[in-house]
PDB file of N, CA and C in Angstrom:
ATOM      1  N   UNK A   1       6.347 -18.503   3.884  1.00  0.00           N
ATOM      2  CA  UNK A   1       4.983 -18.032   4.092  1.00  0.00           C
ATOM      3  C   UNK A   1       4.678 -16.916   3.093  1.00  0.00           C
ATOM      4  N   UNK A   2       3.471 -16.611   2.774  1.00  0.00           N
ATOM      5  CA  UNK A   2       2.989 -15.688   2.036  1.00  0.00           C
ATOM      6  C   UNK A   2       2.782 -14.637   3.245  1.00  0.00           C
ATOM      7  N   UNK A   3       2.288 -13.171   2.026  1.00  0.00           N
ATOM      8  CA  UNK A   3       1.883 -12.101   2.947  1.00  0.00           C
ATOM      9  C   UNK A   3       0.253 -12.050   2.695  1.00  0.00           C
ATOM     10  N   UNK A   4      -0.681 -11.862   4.270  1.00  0.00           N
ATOM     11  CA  UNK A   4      -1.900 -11.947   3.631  1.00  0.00           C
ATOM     12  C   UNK A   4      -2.630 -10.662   4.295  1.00  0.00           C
ATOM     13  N   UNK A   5      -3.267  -9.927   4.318  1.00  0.00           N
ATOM     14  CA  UNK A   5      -4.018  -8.821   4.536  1.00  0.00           C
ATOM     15  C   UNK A   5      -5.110  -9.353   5.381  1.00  0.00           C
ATOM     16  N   UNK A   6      -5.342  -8.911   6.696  1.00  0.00           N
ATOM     17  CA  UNK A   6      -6.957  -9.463   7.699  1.00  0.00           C
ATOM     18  C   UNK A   6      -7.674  -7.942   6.867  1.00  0.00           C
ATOM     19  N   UNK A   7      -9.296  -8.374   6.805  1.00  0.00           N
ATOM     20  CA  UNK A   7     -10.344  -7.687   6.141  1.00  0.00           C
ATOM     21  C   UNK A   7     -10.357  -6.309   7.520  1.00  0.00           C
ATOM     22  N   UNK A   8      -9.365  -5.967   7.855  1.00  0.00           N
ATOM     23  CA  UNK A   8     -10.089  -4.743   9.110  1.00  0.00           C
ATOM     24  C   UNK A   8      -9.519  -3.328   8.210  1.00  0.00           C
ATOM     25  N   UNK A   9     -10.264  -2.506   8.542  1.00  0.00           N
ATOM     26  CA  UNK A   9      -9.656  -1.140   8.239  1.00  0.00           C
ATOM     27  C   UNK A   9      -9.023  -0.445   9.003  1.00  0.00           C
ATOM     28  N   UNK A  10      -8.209   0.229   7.918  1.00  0.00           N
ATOM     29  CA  UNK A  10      -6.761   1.250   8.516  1.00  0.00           C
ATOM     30  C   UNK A  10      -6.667   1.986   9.594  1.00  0.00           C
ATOM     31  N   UNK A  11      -6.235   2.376  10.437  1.00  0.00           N
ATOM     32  CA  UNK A  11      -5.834   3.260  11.152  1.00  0.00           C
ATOM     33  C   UNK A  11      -5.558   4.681  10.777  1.00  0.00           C
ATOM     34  N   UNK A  12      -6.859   5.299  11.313  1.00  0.00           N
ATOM     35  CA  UNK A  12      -5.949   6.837  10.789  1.00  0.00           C
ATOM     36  C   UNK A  12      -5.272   7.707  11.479  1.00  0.00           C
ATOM     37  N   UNK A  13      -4.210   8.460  10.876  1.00  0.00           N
ATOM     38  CA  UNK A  13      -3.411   9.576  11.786  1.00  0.00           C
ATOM     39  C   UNK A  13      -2.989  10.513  10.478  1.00  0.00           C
ATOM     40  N   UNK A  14      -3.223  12.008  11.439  1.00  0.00           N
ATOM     41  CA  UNK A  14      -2.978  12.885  10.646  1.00  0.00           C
ATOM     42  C   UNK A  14      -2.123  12.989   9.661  1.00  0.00           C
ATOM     43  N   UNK A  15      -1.124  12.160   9.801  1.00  0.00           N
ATOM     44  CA  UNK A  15      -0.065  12.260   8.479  1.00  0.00           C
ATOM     45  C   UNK A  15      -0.208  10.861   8.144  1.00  0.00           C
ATOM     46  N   UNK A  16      -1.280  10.273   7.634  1.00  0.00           N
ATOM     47  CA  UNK A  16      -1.584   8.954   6.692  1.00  0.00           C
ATOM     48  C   UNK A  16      -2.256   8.056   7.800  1.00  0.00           C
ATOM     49  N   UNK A  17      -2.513   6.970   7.304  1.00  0.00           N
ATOM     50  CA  UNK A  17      -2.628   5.758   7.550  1.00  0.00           C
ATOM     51  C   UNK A  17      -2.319   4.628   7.510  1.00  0.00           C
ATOM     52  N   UNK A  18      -2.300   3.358   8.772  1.00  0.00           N
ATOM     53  CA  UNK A  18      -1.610   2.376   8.678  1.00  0.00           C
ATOM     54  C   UNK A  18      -2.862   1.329   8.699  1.00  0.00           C
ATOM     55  N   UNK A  19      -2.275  -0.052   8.447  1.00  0.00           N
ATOM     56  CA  UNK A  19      -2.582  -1.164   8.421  1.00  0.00           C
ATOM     57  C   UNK A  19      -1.833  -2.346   8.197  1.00  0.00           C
ATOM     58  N   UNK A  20      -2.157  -3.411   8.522  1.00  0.00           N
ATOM     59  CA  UNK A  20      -1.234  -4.391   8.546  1.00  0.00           C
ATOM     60  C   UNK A  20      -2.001  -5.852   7.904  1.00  0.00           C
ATOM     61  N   UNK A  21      -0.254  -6.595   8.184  1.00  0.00           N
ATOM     62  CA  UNK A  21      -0.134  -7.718   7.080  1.00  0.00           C
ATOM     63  C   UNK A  21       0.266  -8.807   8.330  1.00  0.00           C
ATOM     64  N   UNK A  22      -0.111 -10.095   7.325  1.00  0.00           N
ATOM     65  CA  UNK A  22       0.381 -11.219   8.425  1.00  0.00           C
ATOM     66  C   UNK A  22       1.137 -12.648   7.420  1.00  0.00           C
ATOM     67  N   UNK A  23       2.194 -12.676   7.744  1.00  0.00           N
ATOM     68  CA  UNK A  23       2.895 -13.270   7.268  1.00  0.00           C
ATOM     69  C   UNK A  23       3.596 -14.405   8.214  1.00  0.00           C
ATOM     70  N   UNK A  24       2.295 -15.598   8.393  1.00  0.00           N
ATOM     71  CA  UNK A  24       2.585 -16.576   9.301  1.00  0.00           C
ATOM     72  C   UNK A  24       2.132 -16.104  10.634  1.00  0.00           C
ATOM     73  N   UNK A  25       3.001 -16.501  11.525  1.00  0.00           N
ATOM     74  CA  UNK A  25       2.369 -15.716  12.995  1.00  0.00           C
ATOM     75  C   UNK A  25       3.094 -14.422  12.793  1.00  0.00           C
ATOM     76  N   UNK A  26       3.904 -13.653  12.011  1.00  0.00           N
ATOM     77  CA  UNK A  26       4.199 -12.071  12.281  1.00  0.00           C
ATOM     78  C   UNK A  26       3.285 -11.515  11.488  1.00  0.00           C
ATOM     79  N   UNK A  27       2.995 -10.472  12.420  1.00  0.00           N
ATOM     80  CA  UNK A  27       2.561  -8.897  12.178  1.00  0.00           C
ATOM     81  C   UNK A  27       3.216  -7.699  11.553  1.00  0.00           C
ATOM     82  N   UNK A  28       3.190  -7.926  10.429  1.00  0.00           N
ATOM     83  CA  UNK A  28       3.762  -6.320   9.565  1.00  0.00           C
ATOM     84  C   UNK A  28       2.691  -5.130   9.401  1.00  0.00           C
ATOM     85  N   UNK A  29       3.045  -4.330   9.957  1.00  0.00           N
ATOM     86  CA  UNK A  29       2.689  -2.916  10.051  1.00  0.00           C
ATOM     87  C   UNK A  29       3.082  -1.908   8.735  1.00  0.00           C
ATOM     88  N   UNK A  30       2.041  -1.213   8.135  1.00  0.00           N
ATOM     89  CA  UNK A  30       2.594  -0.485   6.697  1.00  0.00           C
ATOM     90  C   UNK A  30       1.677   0.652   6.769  1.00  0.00           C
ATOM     91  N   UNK A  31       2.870   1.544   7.519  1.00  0.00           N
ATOM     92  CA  UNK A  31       2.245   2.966   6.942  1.00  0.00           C
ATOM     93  C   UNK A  31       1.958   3.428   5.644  1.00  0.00           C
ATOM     94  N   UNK A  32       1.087   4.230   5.416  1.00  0.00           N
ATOM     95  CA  UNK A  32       1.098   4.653   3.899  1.00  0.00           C
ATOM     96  C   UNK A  32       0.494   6.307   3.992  1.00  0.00           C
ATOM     97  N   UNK A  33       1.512   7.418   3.477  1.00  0.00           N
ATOM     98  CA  UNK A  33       1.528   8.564   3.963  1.00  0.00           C
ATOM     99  C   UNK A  33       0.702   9.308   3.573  1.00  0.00           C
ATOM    100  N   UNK A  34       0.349  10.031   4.252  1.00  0.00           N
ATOM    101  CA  UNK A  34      -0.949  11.111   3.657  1.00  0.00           C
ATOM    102  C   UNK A  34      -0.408  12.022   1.860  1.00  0.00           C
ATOM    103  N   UNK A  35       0.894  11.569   1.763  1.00  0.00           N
ATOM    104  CA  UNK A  35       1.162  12.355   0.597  1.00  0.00           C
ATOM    105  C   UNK A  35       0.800  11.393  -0.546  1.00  0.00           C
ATOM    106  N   UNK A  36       1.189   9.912  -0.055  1.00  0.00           N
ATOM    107  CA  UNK A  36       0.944   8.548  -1.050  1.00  0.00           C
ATOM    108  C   UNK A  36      -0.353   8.836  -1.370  1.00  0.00           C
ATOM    109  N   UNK A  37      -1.356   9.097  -0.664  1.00  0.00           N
ATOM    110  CA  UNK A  37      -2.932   9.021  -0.572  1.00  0.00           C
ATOM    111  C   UNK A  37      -3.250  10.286  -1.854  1.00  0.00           C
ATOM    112  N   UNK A  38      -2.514  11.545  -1.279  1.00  0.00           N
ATOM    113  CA  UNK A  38      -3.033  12.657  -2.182  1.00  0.00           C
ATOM    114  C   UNK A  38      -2.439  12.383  -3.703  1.00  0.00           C
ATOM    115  N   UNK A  39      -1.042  11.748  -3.326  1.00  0.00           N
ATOM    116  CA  UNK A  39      -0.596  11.651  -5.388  1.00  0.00           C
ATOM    117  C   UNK A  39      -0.816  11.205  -6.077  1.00  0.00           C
ATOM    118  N   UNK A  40      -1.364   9.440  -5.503  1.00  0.00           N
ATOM    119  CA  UNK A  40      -1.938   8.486  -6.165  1.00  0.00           C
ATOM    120  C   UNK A  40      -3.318   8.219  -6.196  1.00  0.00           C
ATOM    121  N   UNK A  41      -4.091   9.376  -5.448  1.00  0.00           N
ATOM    122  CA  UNK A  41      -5.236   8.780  -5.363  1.00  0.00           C
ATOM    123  C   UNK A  41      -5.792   9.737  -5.184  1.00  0.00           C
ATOM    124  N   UNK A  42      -5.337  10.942  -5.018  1.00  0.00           N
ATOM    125  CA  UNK A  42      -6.409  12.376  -5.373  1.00  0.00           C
ATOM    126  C   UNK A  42      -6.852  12.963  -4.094  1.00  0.00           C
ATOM    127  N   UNK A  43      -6.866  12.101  -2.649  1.00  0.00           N
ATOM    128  CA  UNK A  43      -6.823  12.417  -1.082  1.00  0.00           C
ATOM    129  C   UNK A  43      -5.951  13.514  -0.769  1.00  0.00           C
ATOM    130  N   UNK A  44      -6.903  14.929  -0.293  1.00  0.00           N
ATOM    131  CA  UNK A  44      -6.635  16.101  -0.056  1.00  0.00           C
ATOM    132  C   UNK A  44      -6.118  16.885   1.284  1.00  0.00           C
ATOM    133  N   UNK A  45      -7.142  16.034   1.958  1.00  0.00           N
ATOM    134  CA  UNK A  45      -8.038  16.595   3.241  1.00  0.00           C
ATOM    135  C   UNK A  45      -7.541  15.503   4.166  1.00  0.00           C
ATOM    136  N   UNK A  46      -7.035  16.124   5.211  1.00  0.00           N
ATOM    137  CA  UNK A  46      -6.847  15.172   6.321  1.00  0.00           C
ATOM    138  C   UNK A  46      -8.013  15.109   7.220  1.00  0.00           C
ATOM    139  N   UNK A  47      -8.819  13.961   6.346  1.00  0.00           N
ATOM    140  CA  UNK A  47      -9.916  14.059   7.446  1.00  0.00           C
ATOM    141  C   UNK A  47     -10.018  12.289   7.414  1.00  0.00           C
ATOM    142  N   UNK A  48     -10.499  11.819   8.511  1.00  0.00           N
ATOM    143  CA  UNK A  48      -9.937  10.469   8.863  1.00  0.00           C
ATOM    144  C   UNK A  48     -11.101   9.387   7.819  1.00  0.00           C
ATOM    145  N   UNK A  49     -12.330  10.148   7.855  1.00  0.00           N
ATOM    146  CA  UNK A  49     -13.412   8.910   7.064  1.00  0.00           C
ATOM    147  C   UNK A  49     -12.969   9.069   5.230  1.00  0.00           C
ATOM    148  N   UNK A  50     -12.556  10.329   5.159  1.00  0.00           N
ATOM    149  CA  UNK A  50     -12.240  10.404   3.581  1.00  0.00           C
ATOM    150  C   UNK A  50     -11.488   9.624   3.387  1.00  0.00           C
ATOM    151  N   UNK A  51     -10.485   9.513   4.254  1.00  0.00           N
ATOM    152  CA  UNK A  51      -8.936   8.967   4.066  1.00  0.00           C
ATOM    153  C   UNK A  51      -9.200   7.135   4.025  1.00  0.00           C
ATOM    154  N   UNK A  52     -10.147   6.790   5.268  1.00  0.00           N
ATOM    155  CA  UNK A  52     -10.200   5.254   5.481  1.00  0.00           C
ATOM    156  C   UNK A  52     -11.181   5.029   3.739  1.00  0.00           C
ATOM    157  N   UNK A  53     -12.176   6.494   3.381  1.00  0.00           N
ATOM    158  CA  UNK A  53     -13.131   5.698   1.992  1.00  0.00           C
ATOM    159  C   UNK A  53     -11.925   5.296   1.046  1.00  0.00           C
ATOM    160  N   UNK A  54     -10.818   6.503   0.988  1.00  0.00           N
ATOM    161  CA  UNK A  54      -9.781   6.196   0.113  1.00  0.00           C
ATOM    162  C   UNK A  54      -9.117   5.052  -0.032  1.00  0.00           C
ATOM    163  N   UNK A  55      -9.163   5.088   0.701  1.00  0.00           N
ATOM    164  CA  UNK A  55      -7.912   3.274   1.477  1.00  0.00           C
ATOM    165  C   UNK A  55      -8.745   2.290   0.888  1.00  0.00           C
ATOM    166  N   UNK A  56      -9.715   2.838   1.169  1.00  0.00           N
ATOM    167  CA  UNK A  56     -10.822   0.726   0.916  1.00  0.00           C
ATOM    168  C   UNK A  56     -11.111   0.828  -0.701  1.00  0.00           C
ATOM    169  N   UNK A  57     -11.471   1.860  -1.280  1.00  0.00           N
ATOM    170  CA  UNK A  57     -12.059   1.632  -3.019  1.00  0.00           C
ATOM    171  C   UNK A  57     -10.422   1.624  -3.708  1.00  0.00           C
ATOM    172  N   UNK A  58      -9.533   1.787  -2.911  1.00  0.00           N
ATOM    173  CA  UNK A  58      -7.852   1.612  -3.513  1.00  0.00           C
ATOM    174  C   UNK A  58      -7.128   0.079  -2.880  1.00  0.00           C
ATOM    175  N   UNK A  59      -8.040  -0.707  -2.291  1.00  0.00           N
ATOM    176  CA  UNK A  59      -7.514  -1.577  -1.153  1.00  0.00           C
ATOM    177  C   UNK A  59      -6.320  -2.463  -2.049  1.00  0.00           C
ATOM    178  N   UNK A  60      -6.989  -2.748  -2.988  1.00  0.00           N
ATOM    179  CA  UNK A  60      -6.170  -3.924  -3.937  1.00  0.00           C
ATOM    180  C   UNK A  60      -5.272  -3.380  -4.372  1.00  0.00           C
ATOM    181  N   UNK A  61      -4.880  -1.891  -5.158  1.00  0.00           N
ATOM    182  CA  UNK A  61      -4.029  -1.263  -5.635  1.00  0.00           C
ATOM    183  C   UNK A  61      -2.594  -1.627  -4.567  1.00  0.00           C
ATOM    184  N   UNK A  62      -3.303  -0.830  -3.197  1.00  0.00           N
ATOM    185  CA  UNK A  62      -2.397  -0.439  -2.060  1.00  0.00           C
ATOM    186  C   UNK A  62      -1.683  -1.721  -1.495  1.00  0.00           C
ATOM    187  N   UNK A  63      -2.357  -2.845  -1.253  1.00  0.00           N
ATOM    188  CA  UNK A  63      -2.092  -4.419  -1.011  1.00  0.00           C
ATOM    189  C   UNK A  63      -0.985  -5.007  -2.139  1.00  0.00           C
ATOM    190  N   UNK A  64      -1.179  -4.736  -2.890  1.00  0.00           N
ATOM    191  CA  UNK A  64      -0.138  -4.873  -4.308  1.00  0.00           C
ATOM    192  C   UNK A  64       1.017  -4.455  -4.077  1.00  0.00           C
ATOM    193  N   UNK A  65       0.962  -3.285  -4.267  1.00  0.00           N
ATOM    194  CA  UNK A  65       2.171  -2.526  -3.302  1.00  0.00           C
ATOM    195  C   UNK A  65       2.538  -2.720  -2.455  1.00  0.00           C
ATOM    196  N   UNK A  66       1.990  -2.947  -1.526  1.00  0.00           N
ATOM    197  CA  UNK A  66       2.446  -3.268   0.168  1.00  0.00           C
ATOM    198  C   UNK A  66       3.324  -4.923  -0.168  1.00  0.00           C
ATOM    199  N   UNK A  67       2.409  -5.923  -0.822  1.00  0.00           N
ATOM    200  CA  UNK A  67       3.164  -7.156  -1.139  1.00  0.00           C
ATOM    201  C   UNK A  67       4.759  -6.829  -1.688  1.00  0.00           C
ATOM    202  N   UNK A  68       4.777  -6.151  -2.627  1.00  0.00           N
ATOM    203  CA  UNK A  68       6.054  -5.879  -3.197  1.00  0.00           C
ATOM    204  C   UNK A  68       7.282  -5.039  -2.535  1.00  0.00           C
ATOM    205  N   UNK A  69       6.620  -4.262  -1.490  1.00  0.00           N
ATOM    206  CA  UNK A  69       7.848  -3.751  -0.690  1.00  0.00           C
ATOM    207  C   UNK A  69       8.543  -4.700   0.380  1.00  0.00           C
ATOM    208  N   UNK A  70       7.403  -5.589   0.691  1.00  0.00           N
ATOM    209  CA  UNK A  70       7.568  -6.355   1.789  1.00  0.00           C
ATOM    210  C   UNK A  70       8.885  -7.137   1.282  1.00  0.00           C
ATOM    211  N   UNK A  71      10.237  -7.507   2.386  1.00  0.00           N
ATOM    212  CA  UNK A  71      10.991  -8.704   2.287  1.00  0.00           C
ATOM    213  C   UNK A  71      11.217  -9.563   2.699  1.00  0.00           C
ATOM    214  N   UNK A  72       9.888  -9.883   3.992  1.00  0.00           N
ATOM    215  CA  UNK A  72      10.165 -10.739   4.405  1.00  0.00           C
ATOM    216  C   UNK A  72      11.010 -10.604   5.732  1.00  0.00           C
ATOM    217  N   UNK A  73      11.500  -9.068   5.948  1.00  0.00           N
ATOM    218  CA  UNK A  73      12.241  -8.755   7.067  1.00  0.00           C
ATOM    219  C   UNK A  73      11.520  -7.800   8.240  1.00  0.00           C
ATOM    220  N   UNK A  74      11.586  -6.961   7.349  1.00  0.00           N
ATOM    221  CA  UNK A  74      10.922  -5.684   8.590  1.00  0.00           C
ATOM    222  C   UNK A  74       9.498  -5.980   9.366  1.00  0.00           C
ATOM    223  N   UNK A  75       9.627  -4.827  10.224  1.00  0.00           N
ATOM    224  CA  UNK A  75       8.312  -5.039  11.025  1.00  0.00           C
ATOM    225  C   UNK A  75       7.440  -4.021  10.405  1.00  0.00           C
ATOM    226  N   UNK A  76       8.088  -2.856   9.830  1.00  0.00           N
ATOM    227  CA  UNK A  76       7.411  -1.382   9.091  1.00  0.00           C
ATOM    228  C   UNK A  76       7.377  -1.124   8.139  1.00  0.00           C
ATOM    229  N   UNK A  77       6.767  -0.669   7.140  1.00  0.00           N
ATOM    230  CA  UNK A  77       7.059  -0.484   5.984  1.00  0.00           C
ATOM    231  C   UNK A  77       6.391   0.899   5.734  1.00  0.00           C
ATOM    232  N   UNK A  78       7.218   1.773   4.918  1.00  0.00           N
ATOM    233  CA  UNK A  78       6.255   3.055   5.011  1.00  0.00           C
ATOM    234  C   UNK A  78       5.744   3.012   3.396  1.00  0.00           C
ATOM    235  N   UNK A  79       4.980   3.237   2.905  1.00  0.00           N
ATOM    236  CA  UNK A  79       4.809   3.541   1.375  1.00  0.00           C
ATOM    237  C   UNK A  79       4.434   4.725   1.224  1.00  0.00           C
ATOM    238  N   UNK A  80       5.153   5.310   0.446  1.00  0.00           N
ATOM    239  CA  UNK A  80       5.141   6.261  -0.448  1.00  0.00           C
ATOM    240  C   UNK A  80       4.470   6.374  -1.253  1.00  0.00           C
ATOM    241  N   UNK A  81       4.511   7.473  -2.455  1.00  0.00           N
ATOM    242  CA  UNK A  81       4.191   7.489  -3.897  1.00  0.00           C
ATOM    243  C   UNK A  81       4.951   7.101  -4.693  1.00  0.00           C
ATOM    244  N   UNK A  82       6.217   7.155  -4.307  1.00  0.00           N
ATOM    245  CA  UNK A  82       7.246   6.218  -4.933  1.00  0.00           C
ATOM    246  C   UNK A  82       7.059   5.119  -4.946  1.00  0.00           C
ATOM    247  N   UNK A  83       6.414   4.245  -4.047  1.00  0.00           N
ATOM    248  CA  UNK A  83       6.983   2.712  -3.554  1.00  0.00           C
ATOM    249  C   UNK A  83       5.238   2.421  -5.158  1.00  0.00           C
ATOM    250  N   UNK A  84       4.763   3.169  -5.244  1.00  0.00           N
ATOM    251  CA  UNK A  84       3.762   2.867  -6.528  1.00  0.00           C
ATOM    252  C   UNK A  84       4.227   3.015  -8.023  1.00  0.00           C
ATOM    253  N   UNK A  85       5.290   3.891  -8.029  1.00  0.00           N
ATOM    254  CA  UNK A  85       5.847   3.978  -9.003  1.00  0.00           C
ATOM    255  C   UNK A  85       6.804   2.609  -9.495  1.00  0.00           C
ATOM    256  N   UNK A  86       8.033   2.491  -8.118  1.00  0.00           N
ATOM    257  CA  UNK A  86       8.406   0.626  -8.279  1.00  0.00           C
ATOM    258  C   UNK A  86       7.331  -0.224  -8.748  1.00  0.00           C
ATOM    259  N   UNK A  87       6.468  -0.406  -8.489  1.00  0.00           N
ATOM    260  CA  UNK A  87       5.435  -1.705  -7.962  1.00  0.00           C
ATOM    261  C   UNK A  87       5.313  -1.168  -9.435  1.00  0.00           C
ATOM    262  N   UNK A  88       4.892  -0.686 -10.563  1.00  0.00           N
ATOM    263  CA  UNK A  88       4.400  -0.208 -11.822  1.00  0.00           C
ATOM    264  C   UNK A  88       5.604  -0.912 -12.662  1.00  0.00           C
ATOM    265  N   UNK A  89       6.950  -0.775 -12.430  1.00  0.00           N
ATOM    266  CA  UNK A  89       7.474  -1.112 -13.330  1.00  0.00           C
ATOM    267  C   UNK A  89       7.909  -2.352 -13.813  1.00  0.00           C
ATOM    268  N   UNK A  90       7.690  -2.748 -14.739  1.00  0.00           N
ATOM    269  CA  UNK A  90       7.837  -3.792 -15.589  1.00  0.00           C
ATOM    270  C   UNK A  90       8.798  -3.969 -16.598  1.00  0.00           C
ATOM    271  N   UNK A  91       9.384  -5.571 -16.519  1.00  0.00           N
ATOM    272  CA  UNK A  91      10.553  -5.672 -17.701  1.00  0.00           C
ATOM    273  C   UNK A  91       9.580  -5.242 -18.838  1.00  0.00           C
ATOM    274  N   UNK A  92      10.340  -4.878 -19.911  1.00  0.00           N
ATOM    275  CA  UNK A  92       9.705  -4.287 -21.184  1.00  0.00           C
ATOM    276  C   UNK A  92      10.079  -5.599 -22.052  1.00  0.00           C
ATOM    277  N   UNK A  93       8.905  -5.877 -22.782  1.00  0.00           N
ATOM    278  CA  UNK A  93       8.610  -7.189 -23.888  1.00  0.00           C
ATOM    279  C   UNK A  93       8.230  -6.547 -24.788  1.00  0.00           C
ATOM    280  N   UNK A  94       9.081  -6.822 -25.886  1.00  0.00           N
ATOM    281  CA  UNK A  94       8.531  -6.911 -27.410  1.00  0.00           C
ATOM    282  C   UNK A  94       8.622  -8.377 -27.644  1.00  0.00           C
ATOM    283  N   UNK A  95       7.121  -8.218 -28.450  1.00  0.00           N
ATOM    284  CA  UNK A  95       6.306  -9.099 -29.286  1.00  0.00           C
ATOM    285  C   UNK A  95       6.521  -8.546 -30.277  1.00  0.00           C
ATOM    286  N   UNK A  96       6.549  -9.611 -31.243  1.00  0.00           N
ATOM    287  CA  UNK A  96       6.707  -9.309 -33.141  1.00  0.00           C
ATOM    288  C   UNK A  96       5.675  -9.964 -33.742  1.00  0.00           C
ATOM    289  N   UNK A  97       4.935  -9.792 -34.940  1.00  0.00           N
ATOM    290  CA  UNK A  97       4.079 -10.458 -35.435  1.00  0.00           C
ATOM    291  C   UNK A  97       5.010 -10.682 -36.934  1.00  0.00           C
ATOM    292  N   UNK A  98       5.510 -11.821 -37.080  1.00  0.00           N
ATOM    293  CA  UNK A  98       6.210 -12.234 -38.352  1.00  0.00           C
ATOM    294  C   UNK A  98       5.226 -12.856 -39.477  1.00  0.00           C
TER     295      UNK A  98
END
């Protein structure tokens, strides 16, 4: 099965926000921490509507990420600012123009 995202918005709590994934009939749950929010995305203020505007104009970024931590095992996943830094890295390709 793939992992697919339902269109609802996050859940907020003072130290971040969650939302979830559905992968077949399971339910994955993915926190993403109020620190992920402020490093990667400039979110200061623990205030719950800033935090959900943050979440939604970042939705695709954060979904990206969330796909790539996922294994297919857990029920939780927390993301970090780290877990954006993984999701960024790429084998390195050189191209030559001969």
């Amino acid at each position: 099965m793939s992992l697919t995202f339902p269109a609802v918005l996050p859940r907020y709590h003072g130290s971040g926000l969650s939302f979830i994934g559905q992968d077949g009939e399971r339910t994955i749950e993915f926190w993403m921490t109020a620190s992920a929010l402020s490093e990667r995305f400039g979110y200061s203020e623990l205030d719950a509507g800033k935090a959900i505007s943050v979440f939604e104009r970042n939705r695709n970024a954060i979904e990206s990420v969330a796909r790539s931590a996922y294994d297919g095992q857990r029920r939780m996943i927390v993301i970090t600012a780290a877990r954006f830094e993984e999701a960024l890295t790429w084998p390195q390709v050189a191209a030559y123009d001969e």
